[in-house]
Protein backbone atom coordinates (compact mmCIF):
# COMPACT_ATOMS: atom_id res chain seq x y z
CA UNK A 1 0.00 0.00 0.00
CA UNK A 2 0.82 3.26 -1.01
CA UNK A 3 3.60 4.66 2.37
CA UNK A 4 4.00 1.56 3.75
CA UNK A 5 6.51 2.76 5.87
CA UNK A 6 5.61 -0.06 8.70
CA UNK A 7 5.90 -2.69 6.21
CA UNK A 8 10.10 -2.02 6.59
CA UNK A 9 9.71 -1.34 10.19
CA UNK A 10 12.48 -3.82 11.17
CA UNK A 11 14.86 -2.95 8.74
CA UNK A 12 14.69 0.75 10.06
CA UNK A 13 15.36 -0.20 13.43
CA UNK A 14 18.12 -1.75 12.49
CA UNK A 15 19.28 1.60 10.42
CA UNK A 16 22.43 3.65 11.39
CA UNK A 17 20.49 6.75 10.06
CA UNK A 18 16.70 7.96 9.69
CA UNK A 19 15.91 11.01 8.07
CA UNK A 20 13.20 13.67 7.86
CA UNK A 21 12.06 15.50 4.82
CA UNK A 22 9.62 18.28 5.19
CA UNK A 23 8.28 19.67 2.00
CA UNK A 24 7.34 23.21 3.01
CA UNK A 25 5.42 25.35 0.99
CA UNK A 26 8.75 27.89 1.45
CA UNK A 27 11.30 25.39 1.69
CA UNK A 28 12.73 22.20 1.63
CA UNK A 29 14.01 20.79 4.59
CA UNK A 30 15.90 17.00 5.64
CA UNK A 31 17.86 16.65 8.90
CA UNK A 32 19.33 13.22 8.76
CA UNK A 33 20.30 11.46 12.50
CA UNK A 34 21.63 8.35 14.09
CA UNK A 35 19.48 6.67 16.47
CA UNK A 36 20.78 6.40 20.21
CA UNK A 37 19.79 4.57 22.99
CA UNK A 38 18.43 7.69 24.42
CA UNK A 39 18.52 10.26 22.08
CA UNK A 40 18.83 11.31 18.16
CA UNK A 41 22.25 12.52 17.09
CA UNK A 42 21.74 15.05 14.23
CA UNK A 43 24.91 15.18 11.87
CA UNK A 44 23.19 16.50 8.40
CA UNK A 45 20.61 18.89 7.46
CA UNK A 46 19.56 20.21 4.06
CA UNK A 47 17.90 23.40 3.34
CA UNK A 48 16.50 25.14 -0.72
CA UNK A 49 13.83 27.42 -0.95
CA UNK A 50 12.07 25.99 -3.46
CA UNK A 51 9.37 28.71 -3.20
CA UNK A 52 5.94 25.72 -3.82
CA UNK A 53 3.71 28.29 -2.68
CA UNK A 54 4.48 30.76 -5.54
CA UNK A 55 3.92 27.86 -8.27
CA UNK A 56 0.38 27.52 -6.72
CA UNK A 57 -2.29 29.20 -9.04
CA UNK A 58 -6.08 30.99 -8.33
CA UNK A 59 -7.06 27.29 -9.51
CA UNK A 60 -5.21 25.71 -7.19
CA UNK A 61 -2.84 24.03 -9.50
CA UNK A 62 0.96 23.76 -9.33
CA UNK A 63 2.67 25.39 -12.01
CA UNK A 64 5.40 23.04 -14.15
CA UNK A 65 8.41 25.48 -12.79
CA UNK A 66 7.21 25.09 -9.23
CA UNK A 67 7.30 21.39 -9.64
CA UNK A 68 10.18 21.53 -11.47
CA UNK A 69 12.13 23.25 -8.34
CA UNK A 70 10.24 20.64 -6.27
CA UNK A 71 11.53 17.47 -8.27
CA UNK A 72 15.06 18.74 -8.39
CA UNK A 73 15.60 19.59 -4.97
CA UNK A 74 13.78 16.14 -4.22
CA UNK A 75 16.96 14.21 -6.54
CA UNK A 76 19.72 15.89 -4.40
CA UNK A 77 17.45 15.21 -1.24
CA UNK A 78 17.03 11.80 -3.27
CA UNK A 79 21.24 11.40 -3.61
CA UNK A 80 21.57 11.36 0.39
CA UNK A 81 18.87 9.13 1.56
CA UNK A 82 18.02 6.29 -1.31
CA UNK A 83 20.08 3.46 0.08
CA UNK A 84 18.35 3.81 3.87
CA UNK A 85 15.94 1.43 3.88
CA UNK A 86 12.10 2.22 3.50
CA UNK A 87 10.79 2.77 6.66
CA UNK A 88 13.71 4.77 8.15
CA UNK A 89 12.75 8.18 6.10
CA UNK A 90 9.31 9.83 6.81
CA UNK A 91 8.68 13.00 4.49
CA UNK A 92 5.47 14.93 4.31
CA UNK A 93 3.86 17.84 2.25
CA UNK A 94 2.00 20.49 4.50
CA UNK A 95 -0.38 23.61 3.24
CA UNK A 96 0.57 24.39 -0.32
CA UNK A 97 0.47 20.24 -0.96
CA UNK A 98 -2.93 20.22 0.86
CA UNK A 99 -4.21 22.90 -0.93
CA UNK A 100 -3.56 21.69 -4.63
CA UNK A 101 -5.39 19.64 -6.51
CA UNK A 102 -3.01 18.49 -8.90
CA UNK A 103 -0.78 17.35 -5.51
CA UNK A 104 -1.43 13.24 -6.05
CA UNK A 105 0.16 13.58 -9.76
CA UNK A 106 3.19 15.61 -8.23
CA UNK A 107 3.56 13.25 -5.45
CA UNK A 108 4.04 10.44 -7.99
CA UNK A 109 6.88 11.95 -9.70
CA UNK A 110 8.43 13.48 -6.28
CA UNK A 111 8.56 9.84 -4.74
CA UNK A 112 10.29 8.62 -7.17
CA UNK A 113 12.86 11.77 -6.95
CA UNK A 114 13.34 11.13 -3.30
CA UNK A 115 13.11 7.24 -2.97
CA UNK A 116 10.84 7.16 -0.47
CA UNK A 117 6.74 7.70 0.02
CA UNK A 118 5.40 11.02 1.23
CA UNK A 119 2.68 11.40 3.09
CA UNK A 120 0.43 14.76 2.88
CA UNK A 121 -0.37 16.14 6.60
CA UNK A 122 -3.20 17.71 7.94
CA UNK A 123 -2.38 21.35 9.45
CA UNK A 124 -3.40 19.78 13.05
CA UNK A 125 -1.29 16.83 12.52
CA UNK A 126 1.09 19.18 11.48
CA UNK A 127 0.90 21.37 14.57
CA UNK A 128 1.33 18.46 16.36
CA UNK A 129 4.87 17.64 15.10
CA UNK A 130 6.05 21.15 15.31
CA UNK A 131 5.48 21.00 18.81
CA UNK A 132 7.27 18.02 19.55
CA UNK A 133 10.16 19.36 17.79
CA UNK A 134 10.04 22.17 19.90
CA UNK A 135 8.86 21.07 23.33
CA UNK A 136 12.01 18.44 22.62
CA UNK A 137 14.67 21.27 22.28
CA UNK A 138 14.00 23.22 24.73
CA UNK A 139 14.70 22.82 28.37
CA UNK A 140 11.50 20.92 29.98
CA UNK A 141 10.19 23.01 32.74
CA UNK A 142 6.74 23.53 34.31
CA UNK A 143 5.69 26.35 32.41
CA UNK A 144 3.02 26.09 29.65
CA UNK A 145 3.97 27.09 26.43
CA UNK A 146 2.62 29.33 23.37
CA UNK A 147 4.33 27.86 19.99
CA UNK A 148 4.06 30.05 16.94
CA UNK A 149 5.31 28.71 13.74
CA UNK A 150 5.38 30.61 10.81
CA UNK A 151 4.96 29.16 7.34
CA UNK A 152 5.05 29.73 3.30
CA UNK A 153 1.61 29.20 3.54
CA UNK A 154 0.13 28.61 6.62
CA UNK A 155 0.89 29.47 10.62
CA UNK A 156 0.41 27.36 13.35
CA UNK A 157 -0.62 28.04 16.83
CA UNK A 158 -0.11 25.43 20.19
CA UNK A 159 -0.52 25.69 23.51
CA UNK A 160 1.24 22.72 25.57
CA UNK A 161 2.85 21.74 28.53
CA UNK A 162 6.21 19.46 28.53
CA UNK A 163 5.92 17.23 26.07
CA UNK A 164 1.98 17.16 25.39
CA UNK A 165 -0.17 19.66 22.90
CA UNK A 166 -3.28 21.03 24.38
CA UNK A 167 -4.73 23.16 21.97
CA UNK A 168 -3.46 22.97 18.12
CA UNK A 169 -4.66 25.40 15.10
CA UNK A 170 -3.68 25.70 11.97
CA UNK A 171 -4.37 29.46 10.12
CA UNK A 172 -4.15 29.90 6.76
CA UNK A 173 -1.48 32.90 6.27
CA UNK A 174 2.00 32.40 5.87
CA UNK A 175 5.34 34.71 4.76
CA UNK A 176 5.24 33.58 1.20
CA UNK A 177 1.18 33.81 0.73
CA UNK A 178 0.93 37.28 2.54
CA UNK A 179 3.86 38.68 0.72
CA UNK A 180 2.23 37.79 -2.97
CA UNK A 181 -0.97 39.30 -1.43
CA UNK A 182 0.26 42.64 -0.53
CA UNK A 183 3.72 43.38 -1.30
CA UNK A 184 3.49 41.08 -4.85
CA UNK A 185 5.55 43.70 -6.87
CA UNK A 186 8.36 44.17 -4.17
CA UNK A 187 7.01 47.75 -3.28
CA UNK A 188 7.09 47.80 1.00
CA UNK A 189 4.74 50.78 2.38
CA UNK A 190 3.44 51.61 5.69
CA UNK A 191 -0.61 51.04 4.27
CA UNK A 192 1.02 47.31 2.82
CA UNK A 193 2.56 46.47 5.94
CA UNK A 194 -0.24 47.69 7.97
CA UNK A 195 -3.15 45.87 5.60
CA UNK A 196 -0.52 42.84 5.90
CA UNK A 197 -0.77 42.77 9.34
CA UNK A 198 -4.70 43.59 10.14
CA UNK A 199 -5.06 40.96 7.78
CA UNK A 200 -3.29 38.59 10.08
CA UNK A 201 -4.71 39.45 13.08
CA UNK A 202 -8.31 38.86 11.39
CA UNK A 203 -7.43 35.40 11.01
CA UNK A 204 -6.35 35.05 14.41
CA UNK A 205 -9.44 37.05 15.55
CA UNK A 206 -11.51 33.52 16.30
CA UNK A 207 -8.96 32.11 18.30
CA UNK A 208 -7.37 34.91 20.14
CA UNK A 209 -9.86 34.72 23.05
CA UNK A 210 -9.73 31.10 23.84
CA UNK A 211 -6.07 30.79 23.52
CA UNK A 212 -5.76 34.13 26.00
CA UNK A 213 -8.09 32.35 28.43
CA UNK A 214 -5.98 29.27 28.32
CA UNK A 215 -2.75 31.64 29.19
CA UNK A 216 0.59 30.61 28.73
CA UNK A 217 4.06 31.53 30.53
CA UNK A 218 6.58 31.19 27.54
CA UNK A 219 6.27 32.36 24.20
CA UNK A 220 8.63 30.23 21.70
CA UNK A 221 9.04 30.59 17.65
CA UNK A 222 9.91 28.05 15.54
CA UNK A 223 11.22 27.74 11.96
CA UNK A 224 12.73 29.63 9.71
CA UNK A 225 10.55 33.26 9.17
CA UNK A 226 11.06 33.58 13.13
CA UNK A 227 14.38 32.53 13.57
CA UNK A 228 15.84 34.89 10.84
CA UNK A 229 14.14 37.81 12.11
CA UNK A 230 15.52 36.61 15.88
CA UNK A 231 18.72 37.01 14.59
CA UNK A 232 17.93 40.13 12.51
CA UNK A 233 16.63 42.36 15.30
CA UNK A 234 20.07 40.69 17.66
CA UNK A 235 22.65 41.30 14.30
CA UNK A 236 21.67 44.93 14.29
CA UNK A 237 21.51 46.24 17.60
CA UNK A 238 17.40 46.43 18.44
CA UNK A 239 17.34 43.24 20.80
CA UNK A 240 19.02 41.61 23.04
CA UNK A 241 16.99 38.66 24.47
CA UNK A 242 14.71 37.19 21.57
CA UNK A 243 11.64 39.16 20.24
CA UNK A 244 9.82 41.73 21.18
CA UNK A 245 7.36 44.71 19.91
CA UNK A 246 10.08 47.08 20.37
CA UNK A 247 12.29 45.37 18.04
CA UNK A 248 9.84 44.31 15.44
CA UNK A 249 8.87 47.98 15.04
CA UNK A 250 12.40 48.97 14.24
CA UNK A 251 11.88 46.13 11.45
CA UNK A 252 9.36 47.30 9.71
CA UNK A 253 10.80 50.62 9.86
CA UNK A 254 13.87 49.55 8.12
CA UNK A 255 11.80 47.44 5.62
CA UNK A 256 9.85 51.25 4.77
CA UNK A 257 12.97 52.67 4.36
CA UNK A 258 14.15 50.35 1.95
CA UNK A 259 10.81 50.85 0.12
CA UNK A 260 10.88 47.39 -1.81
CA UNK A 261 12.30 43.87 -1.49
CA UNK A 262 14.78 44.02 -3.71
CA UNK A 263 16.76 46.51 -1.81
CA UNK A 264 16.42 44.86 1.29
CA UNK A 265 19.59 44.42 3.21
CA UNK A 266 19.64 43.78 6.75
CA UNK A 267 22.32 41.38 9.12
CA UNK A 268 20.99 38.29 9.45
CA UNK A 269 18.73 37.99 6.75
CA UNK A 270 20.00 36.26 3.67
CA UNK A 271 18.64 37.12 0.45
CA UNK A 272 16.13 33.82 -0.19
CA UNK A 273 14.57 34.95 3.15
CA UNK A 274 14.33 38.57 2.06
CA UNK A 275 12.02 37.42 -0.56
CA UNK A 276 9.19 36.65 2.00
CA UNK A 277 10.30 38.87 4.89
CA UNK A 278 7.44 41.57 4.77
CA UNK A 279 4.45 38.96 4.64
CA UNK A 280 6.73 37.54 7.78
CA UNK A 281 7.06 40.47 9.48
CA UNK A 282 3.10 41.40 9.24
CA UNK A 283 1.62 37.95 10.29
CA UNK A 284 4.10 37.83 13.18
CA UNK A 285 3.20 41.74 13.85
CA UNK A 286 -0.31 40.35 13.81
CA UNK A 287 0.17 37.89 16.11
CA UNK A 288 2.00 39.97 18.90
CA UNK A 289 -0.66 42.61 18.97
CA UNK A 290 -3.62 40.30 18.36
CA UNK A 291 -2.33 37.90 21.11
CA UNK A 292 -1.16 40.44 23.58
CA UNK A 293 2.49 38.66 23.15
CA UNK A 294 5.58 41.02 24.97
CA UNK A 295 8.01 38.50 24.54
CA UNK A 296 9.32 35.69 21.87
CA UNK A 297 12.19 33.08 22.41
CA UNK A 298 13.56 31.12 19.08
CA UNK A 299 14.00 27.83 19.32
CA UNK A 300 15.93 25.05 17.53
CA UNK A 301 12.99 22.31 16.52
CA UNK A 302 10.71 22.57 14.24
CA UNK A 303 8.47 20.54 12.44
CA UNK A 304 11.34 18.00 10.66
CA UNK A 305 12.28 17.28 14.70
CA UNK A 306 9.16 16.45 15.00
CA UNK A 307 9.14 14.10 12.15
CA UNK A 308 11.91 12.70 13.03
CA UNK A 309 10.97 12.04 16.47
CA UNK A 310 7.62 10.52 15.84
CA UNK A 311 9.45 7.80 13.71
CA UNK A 312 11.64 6.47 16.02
CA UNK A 313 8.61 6.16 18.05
CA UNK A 314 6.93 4.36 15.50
CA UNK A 315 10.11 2.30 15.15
CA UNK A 316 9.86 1.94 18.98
CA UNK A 317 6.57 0.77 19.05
CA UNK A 318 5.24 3.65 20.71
CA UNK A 319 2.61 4.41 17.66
CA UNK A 320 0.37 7.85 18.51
CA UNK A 321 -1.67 6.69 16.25
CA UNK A 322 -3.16 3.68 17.84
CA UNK A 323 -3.34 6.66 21.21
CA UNK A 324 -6.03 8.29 18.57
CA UNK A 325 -8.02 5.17 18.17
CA UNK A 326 -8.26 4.60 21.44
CA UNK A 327 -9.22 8.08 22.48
CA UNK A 328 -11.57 8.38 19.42
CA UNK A 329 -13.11 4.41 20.67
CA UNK A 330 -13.65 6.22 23.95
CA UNK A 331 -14.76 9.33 22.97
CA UNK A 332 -18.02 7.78 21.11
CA UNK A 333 -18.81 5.22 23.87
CA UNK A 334 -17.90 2.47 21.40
CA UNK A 335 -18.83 -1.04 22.59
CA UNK A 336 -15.32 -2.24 23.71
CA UNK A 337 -16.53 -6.16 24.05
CA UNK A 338 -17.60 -5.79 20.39
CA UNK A 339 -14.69 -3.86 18.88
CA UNK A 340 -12.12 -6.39 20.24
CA UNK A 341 -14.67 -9.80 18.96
CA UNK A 342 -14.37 -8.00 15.19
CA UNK A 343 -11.03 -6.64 15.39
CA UNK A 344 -9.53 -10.29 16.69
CA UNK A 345 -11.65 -12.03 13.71
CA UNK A 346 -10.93 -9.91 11.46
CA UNK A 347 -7.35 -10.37 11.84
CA UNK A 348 -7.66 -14.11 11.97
CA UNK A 349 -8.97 -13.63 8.63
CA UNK A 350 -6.37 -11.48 7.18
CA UNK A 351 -3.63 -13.79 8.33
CA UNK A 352 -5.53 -16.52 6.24
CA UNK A 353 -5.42 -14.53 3.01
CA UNK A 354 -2.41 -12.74 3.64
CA UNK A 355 -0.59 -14.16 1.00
CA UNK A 356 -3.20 -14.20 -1.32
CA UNK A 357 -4.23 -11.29 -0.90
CA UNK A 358 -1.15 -9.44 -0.63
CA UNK A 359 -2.31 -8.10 2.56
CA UNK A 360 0.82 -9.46 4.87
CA UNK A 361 2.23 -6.23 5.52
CA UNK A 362 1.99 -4.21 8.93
CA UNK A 363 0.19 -1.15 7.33
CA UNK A 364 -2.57 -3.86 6.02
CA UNK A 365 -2.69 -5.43 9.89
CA UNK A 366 -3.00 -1.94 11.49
CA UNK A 367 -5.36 -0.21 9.07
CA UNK A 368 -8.04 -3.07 9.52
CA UNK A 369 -7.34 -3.49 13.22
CA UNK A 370 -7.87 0.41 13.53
CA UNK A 371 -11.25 0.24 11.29
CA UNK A 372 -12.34 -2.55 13.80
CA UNK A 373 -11.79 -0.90 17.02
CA UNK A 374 -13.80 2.17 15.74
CA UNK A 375 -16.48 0.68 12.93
CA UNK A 376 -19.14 1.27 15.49
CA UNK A 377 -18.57 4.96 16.27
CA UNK A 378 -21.46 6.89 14.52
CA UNK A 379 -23.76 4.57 16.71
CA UNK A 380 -22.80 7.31 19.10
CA UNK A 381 -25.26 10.01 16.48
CA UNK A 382 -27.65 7.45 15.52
CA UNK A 383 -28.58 3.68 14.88
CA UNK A 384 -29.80 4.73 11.35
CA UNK A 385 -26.99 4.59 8.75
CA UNK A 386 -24.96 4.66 11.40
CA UNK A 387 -21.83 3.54 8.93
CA UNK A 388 -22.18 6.69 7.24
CA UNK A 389 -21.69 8.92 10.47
CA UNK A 390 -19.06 6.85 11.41
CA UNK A 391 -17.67 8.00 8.13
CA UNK A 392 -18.16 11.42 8.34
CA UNK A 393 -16.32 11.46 11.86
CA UNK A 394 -13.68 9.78 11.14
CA UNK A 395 -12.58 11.71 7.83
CA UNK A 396 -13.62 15.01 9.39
CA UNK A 397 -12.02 14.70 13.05
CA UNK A 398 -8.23 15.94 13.95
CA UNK A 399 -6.24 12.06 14.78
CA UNK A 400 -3.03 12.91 15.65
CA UNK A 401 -0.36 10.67 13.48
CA UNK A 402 -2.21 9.77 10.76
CA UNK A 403 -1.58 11.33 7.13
CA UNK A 404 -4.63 12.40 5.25
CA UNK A 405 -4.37 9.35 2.70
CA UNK A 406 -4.21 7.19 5.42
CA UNK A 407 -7.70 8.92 7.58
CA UNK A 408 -9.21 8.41 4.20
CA UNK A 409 -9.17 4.98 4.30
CA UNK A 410 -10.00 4.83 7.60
CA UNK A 411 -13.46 6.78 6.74
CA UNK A 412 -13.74 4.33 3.47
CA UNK A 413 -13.52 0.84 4.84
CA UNK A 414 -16.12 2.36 8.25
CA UNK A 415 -18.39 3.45 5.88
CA UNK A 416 -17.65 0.36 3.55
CA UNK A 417 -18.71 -2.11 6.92
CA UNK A 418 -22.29 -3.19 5.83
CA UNK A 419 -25.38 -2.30 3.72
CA UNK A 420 -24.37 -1.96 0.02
CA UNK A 421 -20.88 -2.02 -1.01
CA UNK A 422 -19.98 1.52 -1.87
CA UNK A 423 -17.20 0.59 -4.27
CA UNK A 424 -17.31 3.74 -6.04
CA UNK A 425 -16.17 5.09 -2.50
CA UNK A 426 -12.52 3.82 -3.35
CA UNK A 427 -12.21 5.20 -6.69
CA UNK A 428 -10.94 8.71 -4.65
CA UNK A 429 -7.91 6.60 -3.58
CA UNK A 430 -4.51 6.49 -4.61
CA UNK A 431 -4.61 3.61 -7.35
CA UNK A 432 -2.21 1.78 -5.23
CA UNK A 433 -4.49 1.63 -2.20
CA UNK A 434 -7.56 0.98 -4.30
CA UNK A 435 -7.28 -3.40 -4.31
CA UNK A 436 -5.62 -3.08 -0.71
CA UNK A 437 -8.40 -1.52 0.84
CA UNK A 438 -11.30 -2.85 -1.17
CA UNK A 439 -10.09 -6.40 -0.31
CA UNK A 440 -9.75 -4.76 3.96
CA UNK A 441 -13.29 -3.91 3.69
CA UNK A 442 -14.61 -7.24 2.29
CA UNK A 443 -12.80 -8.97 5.50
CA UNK A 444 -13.90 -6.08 7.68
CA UNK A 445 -17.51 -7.05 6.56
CA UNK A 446 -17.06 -10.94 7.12
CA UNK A 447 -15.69 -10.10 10.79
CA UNK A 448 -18.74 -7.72 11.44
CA UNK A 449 -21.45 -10.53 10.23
CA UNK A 450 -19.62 -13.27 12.28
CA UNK A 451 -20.22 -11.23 15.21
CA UNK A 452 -23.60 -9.85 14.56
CA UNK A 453 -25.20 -11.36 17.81
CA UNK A 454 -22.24 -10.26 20.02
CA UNK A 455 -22.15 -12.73 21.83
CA UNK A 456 -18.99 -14.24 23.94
CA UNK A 457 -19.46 -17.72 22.17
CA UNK A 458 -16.39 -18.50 20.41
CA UNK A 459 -16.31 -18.91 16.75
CA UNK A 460 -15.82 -22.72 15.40
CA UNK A 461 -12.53 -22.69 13.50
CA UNK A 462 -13.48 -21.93 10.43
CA UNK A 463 -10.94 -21.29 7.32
CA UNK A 464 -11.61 -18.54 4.48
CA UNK A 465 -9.27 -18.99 1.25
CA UNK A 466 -9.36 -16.39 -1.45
CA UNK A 467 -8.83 -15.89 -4.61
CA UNK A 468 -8.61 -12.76 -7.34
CA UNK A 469 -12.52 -11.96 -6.40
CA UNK A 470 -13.19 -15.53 -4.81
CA UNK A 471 -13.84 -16.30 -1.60
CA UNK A 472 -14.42 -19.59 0.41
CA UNK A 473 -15.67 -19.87 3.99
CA UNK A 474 -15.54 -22.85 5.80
CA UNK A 475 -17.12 -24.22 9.17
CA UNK A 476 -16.81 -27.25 10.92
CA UNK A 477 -19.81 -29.59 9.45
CA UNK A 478 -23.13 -29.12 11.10
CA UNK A 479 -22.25 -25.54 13.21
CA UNK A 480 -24.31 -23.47 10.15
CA UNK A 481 -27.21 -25.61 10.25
CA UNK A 482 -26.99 -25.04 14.65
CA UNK A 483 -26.47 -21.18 13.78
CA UNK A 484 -29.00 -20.31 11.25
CA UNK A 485 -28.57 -16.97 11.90
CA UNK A 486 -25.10 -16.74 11.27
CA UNK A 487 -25.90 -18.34 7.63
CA UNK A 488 -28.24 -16.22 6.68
CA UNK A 489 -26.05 -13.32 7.88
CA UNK A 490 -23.53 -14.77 5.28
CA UNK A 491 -26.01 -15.03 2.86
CA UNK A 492 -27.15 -12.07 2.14
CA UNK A 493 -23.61 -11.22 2.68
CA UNK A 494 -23.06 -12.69 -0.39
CA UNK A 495 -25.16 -11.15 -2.05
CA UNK A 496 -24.11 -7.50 -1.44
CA UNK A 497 -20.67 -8.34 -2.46
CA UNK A 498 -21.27 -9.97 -5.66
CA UNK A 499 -22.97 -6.97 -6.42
CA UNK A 500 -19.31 -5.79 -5.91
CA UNK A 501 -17.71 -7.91 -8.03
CA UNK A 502 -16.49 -10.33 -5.40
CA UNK A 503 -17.87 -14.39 -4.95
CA UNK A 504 -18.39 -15.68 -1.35
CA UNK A 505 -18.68 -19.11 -1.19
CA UNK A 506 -20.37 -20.39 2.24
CA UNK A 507 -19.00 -24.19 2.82
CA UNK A 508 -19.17 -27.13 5.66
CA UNK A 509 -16.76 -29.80 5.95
């Protein structure tokens, strides 16, 4: 299946390095470590503003230079990490990548530049990661934090303490989309920067209160819009301790007196970042005045920390994405008895077709064991077409680790558990997760209708074997004709997936 980065999960453990590529809608990013017992040792990192944002279009389409940048920063990227095994690099796309809807034919080519899968993030999920890369190096105190990270094309906002995330949001303004929105022909004035920056703070206008309430005691910046204007206003003279109002004002006083970006020189700022400095300076502007912020530290992480320390704990075994099920399982008052009968059958099942079916690998296992634990949630809205609001959650909530390809099938095979067999529904897939999850869903169904009267009664030990779009079940001779219920479960069963294109056979011995 399309990033199967579990299916190599044992060769990457067994990796001297793991990388991180983040494809940022300003730049490019890898950091490449070796694993420790305790601890990631960085000894590489690889940085080319590639500018995606700029290539995207009013129709939301990547231009061919913009993905021409892309790919060839992808092939050096590529040069450095193609002989680690699959499994020990994890590289995702964030806003400009969500945002276009030509992104599934440019990830094509761009895996193939870099070697590796990449996975598209949501701006929660990637909220998340930035503030693990943060919260990870910094000194771990008491305090709660406020995490700003500003963007090509998008700016998150967290609120955490130690180690954990309590609020996440993900606005969409960034330096490279606010600088082609008001300062688009290089010309810097004091009504630009001001528009810039009232437009900023009306984004953060719905979540200004509730973050206020919440309070923090440390303001920290991350990435590379903050951190080069950190070391702008310490370079020349107007700080001496991080950020601060004071500081930023002298800014955007020296960006008016330059009067456009192409005269732009300032300590600290190299000429790539100069490019998007005004929209920069405005959102963060924004942010201070709209958030009541006095103070900002820069730190270190950043979202490709982040990345990088999520996969060693997927490497580790410490998945957060199982943490999501489980929360999500418990949030909606699923039926825990019943989700662990179907998720255990279900997996019985897939071990029997495994080979078959090519469904051996640990992305197969996880995806249909997650499906199971949470097929029953929109029971929590109502018990009519409940499938379908189980759907709708699922591919609509924030779940923390998973990719956006990978939520989608999530929401597929849930709404794929019974009734008709929507097999239209997988047509918005990747073609290389099409068969994969089609064939999850038809063994998803089978686990559901074995378990229909939830009861504790163990299953006989039946057998399923499976062809192309053939399936045989098998019971012990005489247990249908004692469960009549069960057969006519399977039955009709049957029926809805040959309507599908599939066969299920029903057999005794």
């Amino acid at each position: 299946m399309a990033g199967d980065q579990s299916q190599a999960i044992d060769a990457a453990a067994e990796a001297d390095e793991v990388a991180a590529v983040d494809l940022g809608s300003n730049s490019f990013h890898m950091i490449i470590a070796r694993p420790e017992e305790s601890a990631l040792r960085t000894h590489d990192r690889l940085r080319e503003s590639v500018r995606l944002a700029a290539g995207l279009d009013d129709d939301k389409q990547l231009s061919a230079e913009a993905r021409q940048r892309a790919l060839a920063c992808l092939e050096r990227f590529g040069q450095r990490v193609r002989e680690l095994p699959q499994g020990a690099v994890r590289a995702v796309g964030t806003n400009t990548l969500r945002q276009s809807r030509n992104a599934r034919e440019f990830l094509s080519e761009a895996e193939r530049a870099l070697g590796h899968p990449i996975q598209i993030v949501s701006g929660y999920e990637e909220a998340r990661l930035i503030y693990l890369g943060v919260a990870h190096s910094i000194a771990d105190d008491d305090d709660r934090r406020l995490v700003m990270d500003i963007g090509g094309g998008s700016t998150e906002f967290i609120i955490g303490e130690h180690f954990v995330p309590r609020e996440m949001e993900s606005l969409h303004m960034g330096c490279v989309s606010t600088t082609q929105r008001f300062f688009a022909d290089g010309g810097i004035t004091d009504k630009r920067l001001r528009n810039a920056e009232i437009a900023a703070r009306r984004e953060l206008e719905p979540i200004s209160d509730r973050y206020r309430r919440l309070g923090w005691e440390r303001a920290i910046g991350a990435s590379g819009t903050i951190r080069a204007i950190e070391r702008c206003l310490r370079e020349n003279g107007w700080t001496t301790n991080g950020i601060d109002i004071r500081g930023l004002e002298k800014l955007r006083r020296a960006l008016m007196k330059a009067g456009d970006i192409k005269r732009l020189r300032l300590n600290g700022v190299g000429a790539a970042r100069a490019e998007v400095l005004p929209g920069g300076l405005a959102v963060l502007l924004g942010a201070f005045r709209q958030l009541g912020l006095e103070h900002m530290e820069a730190a270190d992480g950043a979202l490709r920390e982040g990345l990088l320390l999520d996969l060693i704990g997927r490497i580790r075994h410490t998945d957060v994405r199982t943490e999501s099920i489980d929360a999500m399982a418990e949030r909606y008052h699923v039926d825990a008895d019943q989700a662990r009968r179907v998720a255990r059958s279900a997996e019985y099942l897939r071990r029997q077709v495994a080979d078959d079916w090519a469904l051996e690998t640990a992305t197969a296992r996880d995806t249909l064991n997650w499906a199971a634990w949470i097929h029953e949630i929109g029971l929590d809205l109502s018990h009519s077409q409940y499938h379908k609001h189980g759907e709708y959650i699922v591919r609509h909530s924030d779940l923390a680790g998973f990719a956006r390809e990978e939520q989608q099938v999530l929401a597929i095979l849930i709404r794929a558990h019974r009734r008709k067999f929507p097999r239209n529904a997988f047509r918005d897939l990747p073609g290389d997760w099409q068969q994969h999850s089609i064939r999850l869903a038809v063994l998803l169904r089978l686990a559901v209708g074995l378990h229909r009267a939830r009861s504790d009664e163990p299953l006989p030990s039946l057998t399923l074997k499976a062809s192309d779009r053939k399936l045989t079940v098998r019971f012990p001779a005489g247990w249908l004709e004692d469960n009549p219920l069960v057969e006519a479960d399977l039955n009709e069963e049957a029926g809805y997936l040959e309507a599908a294109g599939f066969r299920l056979k029903i057999a005794e011995d």
